[in-house]
C-alpha atoms as a PDB file:
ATOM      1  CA  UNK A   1     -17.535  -6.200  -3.628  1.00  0.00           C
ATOM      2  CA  UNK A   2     -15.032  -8.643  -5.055  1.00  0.00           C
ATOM      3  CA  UNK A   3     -16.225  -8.255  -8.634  1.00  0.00           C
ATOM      4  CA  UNK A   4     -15.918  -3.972  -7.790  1.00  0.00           C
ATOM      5  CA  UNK A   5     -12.366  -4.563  -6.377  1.00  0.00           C
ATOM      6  CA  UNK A   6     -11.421  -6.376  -9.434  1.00  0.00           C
ATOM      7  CA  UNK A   7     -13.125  -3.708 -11.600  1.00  0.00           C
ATOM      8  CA  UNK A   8     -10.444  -1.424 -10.256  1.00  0.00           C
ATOM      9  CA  UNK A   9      -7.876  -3.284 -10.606  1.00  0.00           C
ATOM     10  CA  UNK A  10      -8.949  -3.293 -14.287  1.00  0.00           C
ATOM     11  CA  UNK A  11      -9.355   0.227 -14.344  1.00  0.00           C
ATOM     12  CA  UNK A  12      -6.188   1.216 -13.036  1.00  0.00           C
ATOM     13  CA  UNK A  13      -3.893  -1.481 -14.860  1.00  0.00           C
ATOM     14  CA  UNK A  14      -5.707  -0.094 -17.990  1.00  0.00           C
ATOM     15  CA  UNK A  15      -4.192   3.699 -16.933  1.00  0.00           C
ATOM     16  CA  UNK A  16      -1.226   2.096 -16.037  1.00  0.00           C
ATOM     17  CA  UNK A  17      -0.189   0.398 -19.330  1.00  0.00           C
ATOM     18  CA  UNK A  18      -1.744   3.130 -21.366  1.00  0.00           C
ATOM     19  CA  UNK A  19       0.682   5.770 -19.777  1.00  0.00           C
ATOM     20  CA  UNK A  20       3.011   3.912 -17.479  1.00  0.00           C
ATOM     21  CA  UNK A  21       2.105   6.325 -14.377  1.00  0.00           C
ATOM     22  CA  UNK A  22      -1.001   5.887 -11.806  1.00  0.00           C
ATOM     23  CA  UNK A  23      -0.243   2.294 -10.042  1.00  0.00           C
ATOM     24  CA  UNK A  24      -0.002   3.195  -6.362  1.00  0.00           C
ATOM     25  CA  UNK A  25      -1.127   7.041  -7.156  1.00  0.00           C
ATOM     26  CA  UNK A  26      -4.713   5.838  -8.742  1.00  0.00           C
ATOM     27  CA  UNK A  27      -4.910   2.858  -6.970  1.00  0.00           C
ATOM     28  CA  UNK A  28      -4.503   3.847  -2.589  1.00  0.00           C
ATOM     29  CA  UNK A  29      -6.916   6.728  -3.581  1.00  0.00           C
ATOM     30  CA  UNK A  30      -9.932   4.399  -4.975  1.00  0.00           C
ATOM     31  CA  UNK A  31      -9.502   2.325  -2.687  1.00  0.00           C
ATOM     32  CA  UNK A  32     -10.271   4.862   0.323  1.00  0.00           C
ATOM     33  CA  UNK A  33     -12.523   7.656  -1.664  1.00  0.00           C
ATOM     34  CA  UNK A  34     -14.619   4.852  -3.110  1.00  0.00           C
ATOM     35  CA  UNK A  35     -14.502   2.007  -1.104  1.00  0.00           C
ATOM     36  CA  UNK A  36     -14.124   2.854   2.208  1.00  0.00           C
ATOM     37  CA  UNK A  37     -11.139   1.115   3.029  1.00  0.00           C
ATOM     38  CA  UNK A  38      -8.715   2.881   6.102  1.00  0.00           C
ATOM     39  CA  UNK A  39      -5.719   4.499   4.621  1.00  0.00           C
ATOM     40  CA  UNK A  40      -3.026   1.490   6.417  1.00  0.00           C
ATOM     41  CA  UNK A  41      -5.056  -1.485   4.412  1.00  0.00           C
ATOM     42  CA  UNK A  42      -5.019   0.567   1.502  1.00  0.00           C
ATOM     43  CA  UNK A  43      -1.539   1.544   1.613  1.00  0.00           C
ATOM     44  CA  UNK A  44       0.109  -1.536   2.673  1.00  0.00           C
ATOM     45  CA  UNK A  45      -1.922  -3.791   0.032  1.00  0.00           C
ATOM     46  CA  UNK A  46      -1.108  -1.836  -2.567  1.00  0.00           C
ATOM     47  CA  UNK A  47       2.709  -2.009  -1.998  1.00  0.00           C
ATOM     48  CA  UNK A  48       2.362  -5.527  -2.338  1.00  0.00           C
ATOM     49  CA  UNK A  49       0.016  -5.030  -5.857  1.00  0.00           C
ATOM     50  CA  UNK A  50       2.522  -2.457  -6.960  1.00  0.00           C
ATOM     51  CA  UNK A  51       5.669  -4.861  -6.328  1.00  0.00           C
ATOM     52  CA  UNK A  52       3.875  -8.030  -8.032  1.00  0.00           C
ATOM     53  CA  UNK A  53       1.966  -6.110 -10.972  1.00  0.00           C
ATOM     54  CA  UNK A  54       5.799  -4.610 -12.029  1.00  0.00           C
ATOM     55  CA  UNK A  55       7.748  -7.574 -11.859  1.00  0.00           C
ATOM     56  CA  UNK A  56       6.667  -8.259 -15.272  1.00  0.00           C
ATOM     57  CA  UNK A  57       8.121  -4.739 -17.049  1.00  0.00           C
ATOM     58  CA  UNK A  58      11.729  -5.223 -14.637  1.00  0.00           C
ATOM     59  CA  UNK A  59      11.797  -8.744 -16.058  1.00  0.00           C
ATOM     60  CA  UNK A  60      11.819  -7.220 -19.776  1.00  0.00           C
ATOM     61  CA  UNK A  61      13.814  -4.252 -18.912  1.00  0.00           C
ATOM     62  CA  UNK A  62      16.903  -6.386 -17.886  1.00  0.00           C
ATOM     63  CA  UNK A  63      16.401  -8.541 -20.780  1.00  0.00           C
ATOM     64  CA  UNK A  64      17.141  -6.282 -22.936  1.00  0.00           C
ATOM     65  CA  UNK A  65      20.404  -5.157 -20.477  1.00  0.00           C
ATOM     66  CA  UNK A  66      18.725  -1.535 -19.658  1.00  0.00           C
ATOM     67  CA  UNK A  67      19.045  -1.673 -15.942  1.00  0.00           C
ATOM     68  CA  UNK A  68      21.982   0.664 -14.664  1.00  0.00           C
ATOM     69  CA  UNK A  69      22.754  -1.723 -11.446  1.00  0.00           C
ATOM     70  CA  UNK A  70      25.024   0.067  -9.616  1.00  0.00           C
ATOM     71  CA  UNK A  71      22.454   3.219  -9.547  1.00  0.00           C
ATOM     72  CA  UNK A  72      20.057   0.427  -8.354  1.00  0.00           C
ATOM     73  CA  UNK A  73      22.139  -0.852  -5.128  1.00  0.00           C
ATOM     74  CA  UNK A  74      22.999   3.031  -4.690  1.00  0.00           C
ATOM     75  CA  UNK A  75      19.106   4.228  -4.347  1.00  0.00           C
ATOM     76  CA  UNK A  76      18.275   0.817  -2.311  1.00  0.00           C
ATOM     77  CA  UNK A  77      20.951   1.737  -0.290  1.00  0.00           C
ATOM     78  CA  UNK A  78      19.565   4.546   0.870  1.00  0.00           C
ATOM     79  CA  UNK A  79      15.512   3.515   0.692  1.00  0.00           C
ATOM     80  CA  UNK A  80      15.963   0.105   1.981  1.00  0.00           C
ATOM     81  CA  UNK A  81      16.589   1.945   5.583  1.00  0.00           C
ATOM     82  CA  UNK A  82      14.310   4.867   4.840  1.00  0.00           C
ATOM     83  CA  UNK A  83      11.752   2.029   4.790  1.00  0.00           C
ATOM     84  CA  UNK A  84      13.011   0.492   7.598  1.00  0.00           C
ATOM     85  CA  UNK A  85      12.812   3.736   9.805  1.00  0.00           C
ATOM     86  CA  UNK A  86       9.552   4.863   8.647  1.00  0.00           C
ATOM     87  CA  UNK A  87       7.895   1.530   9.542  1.00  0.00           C
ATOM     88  CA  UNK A  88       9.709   1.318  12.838  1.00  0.00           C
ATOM     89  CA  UNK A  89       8.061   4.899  13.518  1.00  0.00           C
ATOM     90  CA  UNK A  90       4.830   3.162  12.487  1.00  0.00           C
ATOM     91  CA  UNK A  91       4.997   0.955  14.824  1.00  0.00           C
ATOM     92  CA  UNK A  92       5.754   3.320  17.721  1.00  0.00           C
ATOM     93  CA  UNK A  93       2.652   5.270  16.981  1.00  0.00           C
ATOM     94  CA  UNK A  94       0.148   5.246  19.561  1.00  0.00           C
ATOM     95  CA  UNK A  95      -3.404   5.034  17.467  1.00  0.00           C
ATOM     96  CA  UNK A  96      -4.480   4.028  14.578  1.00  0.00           C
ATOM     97  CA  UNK A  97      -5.914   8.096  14.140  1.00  0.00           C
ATOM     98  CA  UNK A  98      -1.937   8.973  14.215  1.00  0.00           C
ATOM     99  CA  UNK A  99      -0.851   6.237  11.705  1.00  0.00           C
ATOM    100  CA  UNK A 100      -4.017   7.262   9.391  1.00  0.00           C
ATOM    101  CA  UNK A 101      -2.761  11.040   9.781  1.00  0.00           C
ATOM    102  CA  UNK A 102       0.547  10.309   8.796  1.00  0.00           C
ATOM    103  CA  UNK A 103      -0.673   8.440   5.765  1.00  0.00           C
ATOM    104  CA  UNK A 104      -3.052  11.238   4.724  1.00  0.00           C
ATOM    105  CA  UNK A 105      -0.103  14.347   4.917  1.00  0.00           C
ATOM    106  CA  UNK A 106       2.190  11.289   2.789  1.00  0.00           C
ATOM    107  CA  UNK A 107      -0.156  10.546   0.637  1.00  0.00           C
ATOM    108  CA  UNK A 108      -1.169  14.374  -0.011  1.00  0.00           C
ATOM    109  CA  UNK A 109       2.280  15.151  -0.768  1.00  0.00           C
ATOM    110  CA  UNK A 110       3.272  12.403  -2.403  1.00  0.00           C
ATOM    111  CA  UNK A 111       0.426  12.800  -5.075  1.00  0.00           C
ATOM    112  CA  UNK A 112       1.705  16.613  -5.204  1.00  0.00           C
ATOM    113  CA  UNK A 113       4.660  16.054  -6.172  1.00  0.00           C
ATOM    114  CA  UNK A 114       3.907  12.944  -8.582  1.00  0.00           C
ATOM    115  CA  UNK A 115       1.703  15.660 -10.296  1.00  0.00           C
ATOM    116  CA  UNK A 116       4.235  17.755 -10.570  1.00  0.00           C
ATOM    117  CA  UNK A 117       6.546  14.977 -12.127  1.00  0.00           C
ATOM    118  CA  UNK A 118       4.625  14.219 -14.329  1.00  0.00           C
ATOM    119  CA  UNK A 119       3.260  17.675 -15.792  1.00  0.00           C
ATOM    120  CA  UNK A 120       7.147  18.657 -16.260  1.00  0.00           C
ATOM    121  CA  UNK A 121       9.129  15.588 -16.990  1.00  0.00           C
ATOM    122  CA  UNK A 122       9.940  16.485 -20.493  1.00  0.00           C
ATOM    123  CA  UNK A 123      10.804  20.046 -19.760  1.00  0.00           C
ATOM    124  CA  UNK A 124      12.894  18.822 -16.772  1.00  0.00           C
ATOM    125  CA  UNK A 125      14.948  16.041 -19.119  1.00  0.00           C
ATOM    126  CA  UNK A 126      15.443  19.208 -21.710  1.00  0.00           C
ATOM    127  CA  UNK A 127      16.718  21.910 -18.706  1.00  0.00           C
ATOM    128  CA  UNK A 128      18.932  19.430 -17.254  1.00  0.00           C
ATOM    129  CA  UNK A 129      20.289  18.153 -20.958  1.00  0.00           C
ATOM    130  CA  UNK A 130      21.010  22.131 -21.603  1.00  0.00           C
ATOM    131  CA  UNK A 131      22.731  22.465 -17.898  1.00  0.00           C
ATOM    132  CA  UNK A 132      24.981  19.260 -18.147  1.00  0.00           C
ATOM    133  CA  UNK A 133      27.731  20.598 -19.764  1.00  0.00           C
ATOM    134  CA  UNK A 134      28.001  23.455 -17.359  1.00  0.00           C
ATOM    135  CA  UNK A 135      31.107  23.771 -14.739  1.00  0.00           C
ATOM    136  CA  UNK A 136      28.958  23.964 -12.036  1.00  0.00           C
ATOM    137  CA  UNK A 137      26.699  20.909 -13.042  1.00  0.00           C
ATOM    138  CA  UNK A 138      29.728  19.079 -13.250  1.00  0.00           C
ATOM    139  CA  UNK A 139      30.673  19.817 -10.243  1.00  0.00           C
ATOM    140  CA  UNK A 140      27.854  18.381  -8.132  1.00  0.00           C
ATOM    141  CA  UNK A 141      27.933  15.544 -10.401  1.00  0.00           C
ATOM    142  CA  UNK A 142      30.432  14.402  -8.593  1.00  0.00           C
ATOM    143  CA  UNK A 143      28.286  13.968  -5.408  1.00  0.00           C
ATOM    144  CA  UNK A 144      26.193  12.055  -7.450  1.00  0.00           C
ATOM    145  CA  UNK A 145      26.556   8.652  -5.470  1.00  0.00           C
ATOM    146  CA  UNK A 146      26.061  10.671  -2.248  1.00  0.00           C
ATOM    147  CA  UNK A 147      22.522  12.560  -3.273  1.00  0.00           C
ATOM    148  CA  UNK A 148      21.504   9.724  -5.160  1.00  0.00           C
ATOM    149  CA  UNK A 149      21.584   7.686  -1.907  1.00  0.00           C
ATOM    150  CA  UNK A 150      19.850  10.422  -0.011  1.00  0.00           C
ATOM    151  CA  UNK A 151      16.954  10.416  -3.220  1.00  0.00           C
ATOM    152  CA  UNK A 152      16.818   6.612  -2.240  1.00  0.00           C
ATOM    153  CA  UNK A 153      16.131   7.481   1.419  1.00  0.00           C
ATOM    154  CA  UNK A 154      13.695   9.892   0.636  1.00  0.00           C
ATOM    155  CA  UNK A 155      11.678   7.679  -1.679  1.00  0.00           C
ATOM    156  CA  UNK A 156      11.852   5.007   1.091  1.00  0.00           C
ATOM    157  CA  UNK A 157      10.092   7.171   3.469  1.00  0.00           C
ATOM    158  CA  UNK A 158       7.250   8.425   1.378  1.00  0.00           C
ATOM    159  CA  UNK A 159       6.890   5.036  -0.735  1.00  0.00           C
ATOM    160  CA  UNK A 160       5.988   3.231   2.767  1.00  0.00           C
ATOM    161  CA  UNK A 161       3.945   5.876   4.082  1.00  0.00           C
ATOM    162  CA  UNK A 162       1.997   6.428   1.250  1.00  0.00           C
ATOM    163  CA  UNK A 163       2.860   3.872  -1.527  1.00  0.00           C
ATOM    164  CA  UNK A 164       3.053   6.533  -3.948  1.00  0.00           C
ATOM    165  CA  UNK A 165       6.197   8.055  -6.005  1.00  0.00           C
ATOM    166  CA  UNK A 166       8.372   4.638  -6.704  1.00  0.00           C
ATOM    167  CA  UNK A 167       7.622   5.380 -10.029  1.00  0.00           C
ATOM    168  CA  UNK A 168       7.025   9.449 -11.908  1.00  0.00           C
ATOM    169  CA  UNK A 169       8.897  10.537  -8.419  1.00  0.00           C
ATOM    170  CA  UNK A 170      12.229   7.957  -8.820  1.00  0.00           C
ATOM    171  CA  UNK A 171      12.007   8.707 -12.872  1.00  0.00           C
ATOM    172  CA  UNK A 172      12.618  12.237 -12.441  1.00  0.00           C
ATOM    173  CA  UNK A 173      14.801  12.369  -9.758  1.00  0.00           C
ATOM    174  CA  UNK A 174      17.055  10.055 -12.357  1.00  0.00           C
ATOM    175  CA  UNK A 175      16.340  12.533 -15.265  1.00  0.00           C
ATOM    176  CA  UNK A 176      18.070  15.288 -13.103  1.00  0.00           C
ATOM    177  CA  UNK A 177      20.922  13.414 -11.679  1.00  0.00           C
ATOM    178  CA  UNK A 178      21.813  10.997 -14.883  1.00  0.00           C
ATOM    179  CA  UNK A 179      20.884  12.987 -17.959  1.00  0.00           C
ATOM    180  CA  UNK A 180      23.166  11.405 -19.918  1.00  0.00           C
ATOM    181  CA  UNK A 181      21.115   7.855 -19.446  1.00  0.00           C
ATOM    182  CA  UNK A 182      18.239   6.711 -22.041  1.00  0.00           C
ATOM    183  CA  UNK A 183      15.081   7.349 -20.816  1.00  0.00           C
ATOM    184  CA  UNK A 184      14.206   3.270 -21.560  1.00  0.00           C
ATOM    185  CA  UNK A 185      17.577   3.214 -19.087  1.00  0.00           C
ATOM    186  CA  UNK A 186      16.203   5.478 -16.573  1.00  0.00           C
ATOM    187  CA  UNK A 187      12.550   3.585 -16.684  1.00  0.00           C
ATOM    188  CA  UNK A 188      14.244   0.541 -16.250  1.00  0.00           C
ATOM    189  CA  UNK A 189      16.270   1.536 -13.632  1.00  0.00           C
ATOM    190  CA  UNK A 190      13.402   2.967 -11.658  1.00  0.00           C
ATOM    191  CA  UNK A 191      11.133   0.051 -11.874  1.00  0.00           C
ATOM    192  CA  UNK A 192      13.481  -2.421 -10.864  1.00  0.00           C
ATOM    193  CA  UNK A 193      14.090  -0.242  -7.727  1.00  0.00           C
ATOM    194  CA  UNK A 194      10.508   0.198  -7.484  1.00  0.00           C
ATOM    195  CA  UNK A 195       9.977  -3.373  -7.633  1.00  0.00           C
ATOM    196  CA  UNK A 196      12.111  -4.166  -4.445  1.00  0.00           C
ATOM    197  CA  UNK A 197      11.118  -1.095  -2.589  1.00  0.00           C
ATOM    198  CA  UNK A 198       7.762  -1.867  -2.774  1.00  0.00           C
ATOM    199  CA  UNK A 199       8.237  -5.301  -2.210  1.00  0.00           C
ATOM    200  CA  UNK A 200      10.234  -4.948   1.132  1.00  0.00           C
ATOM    201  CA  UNK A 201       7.650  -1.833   2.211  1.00  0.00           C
ATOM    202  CA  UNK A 202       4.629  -4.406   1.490  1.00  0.00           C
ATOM    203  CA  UNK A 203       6.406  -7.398   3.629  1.00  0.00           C
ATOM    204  CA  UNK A 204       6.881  -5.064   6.281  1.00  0.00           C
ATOM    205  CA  UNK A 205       3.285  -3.578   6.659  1.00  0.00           C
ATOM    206  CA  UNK A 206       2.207  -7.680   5.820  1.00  0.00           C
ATOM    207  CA  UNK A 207       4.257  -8.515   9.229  1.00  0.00           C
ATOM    208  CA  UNK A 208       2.335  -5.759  10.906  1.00  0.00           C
ATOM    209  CA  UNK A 209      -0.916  -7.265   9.773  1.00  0.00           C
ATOM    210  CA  UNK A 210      -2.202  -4.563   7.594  1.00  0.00           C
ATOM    211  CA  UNK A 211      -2.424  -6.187   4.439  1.00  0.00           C
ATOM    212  CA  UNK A 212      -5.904  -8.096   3.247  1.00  0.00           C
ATOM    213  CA  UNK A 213      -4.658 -10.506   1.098  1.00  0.00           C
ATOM    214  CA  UNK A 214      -8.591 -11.224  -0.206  1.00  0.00           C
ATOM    215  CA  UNK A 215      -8.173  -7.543  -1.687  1.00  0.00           C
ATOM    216  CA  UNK A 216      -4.856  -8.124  -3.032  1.00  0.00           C
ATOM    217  CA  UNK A 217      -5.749 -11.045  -5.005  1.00  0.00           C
ATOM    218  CA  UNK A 218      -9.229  -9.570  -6.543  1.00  0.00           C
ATOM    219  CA  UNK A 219      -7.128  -6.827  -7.736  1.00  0.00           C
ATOM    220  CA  UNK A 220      -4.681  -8.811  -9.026  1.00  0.00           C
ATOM    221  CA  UNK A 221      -7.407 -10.216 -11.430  1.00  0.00           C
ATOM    222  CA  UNK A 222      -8.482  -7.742 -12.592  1.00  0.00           C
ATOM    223  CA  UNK A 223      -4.982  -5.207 -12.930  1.00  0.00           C
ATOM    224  CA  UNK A 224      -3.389  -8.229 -15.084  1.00  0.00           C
ATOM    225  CA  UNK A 225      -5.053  -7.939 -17.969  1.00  0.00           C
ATOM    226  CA  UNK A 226      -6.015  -4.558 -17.604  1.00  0.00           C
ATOM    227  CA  UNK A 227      -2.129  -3.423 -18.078  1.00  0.00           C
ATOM    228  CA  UNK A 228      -1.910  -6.012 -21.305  1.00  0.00           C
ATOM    229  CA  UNK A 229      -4.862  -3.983 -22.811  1.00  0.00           C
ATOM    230  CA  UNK A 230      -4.096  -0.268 -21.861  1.00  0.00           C
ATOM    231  CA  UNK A 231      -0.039  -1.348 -22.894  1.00  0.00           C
ATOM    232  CA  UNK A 232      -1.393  -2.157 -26.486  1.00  0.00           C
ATOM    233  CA  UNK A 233      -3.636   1.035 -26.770  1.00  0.00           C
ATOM    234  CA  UNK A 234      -0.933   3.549 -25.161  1.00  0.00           C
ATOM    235  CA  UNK A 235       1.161   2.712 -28.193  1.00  0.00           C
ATOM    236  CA  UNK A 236      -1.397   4.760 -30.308  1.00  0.00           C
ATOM    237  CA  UNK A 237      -1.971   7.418 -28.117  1.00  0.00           C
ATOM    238  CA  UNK A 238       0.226  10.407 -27.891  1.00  0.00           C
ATOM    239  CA  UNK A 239       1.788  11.131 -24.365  1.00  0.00           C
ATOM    240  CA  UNK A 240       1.360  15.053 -24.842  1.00  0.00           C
ATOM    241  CA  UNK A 241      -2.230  14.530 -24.519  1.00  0.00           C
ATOM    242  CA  UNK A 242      -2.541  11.914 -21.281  1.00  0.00           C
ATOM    243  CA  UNK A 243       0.645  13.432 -19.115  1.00  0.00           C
ATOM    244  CA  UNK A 244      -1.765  16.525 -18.268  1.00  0.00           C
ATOM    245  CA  UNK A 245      -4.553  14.800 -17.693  1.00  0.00           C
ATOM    246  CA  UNK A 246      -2.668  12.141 -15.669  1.00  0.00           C
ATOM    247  CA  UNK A 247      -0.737  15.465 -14.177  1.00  0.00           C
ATOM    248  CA  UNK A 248      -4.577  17.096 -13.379  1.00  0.00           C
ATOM    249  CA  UNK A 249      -5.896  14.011 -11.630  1.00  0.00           C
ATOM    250  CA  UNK A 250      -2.834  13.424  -9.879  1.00  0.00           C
ATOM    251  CA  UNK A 251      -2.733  16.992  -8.454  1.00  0.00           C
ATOM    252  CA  UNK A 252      -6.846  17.224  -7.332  1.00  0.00           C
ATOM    253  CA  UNK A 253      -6.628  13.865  -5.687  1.00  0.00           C
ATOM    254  CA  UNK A 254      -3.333  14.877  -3.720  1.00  0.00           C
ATOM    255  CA  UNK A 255      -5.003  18.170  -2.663  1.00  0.00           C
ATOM    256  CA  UNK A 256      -7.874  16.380  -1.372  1.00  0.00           C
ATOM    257  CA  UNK A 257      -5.577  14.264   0.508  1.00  0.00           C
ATOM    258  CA  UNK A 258      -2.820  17.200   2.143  1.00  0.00           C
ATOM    259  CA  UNK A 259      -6.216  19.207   2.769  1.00  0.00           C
ATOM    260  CA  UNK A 260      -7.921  16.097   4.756  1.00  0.00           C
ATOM    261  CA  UNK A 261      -4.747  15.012   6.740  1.00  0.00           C
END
């Protein structure tokens, strides 16, 4: 089983640097369709493979001075206690069956939604480039700080429930409310966030004992050079043709999930 867990990890650090979407959306769903493992190991393990596997790209991004910090503290501002409260209502839950429930409607609509990112994100960045000049945009614009705080506290929630939407979900939400950014500013942006979202999500579920770190580190192995391999190839491939296949996959598994929880 360690060489198959590792295998994965290939697999979906292969989709990951070929299209820079599927980490936590590919990766919690293989590892409960196909091997079996309950939904709070999968989720909470993956956090932590999610927080260590993008460390590398926030490294670069700041580098090269693309990270917008102060959007940064604003959407940890608002997901650091989103996590906080959702795994404090983990922890109240009775049974295992409710926490595994919970995970399953999360991880249905999470993948849902993903989907949807990810089938629209290029119309979305062109609506809201045509919109931005209107009154009324500019307007609500000013609330920025405000909903981007509440976008933080959402992402919180559904990141630690699920593990899924730190990345397509945070990247859109920054294409609507900052269309004026780059979109290597907005990735960079997002993964950084990501990075310490997941991170403080994975510590939690570690302190609650659901994370096998055995898993962790055979997928580790094998997601490494998996993302150095698919991150060469992706340069050659055109994005029109993998976002709706990514999109497709996305939406099917999420179904599967919202339909089984």
């Amino acid at each position: 089983m360690e060489i198959a867990y590792s295998f994965a990890g290939l697999v979906v650090g292969f989709v990951v640097g070929l299209t820079g979407i599927g980490g936590g959306a590919l990766m919690t769903p293989i590892l409960i369709v196909v091997f079996g493992i309950p939904p709070v190991v999968a989720v909470s393990t993956d956090l932590l493979y999610a927080a260590i596997t993008k460390c590398g790209g926030m490294i670069s991004y700041a580098r090269q001075k693309l990270v917008q910090w102060k959007i940064v503290g604003l959407l940890l501002a608002g997901s650091i206690p989103g996590t906080l409260l959702t795994l404090n209502y983990l922890k109240g839950l009775e049974s295992l069956q409710s926490i595994e429930h919970a995970m399953n409607l999360a991880l249905g609509f999470s993948l849902v939604l993903t989907s949807i990112a990810v089938f629209c994100r290029n119309q979305i960045r062109q609506q809201v480039e045509k919109l931005s000049d209107n009154p009324t945009a500019r307007k609500l614009y000013r609330w920025r700080p405000t909903l981007t705080v509440l976008a933080g506290l959402l992402l919180g929630g559904l990141v630690t429930l699920s593990s899924v939407g730190a990345g397509a979900l945070g990247t859109a939400i920054l294409i609507v409310m900052y269309p004026r950014l780059t979109m290597p500013a907005i990735v960079g942006t997002d993964l950084v966030h990501a990075v310490v979202l997941t991170g403080i999500a994975g510590a939690g579920h570690y302190q609650m004992g659901n994370v096998d770190v055995s898993l962790l580190t055979h997928l580790l192995i094998g997601s490494l050079p998996g993302v150095f391999l698919g991150s060469h190839i992706g340069t050659r491939i055109s994005s029109r043709l993998m976002q709706p296949i990514m999109g497709s996959i996305l939406l099917a598994i999420g179904l599967r999930f919202f339909l089984a929880g």
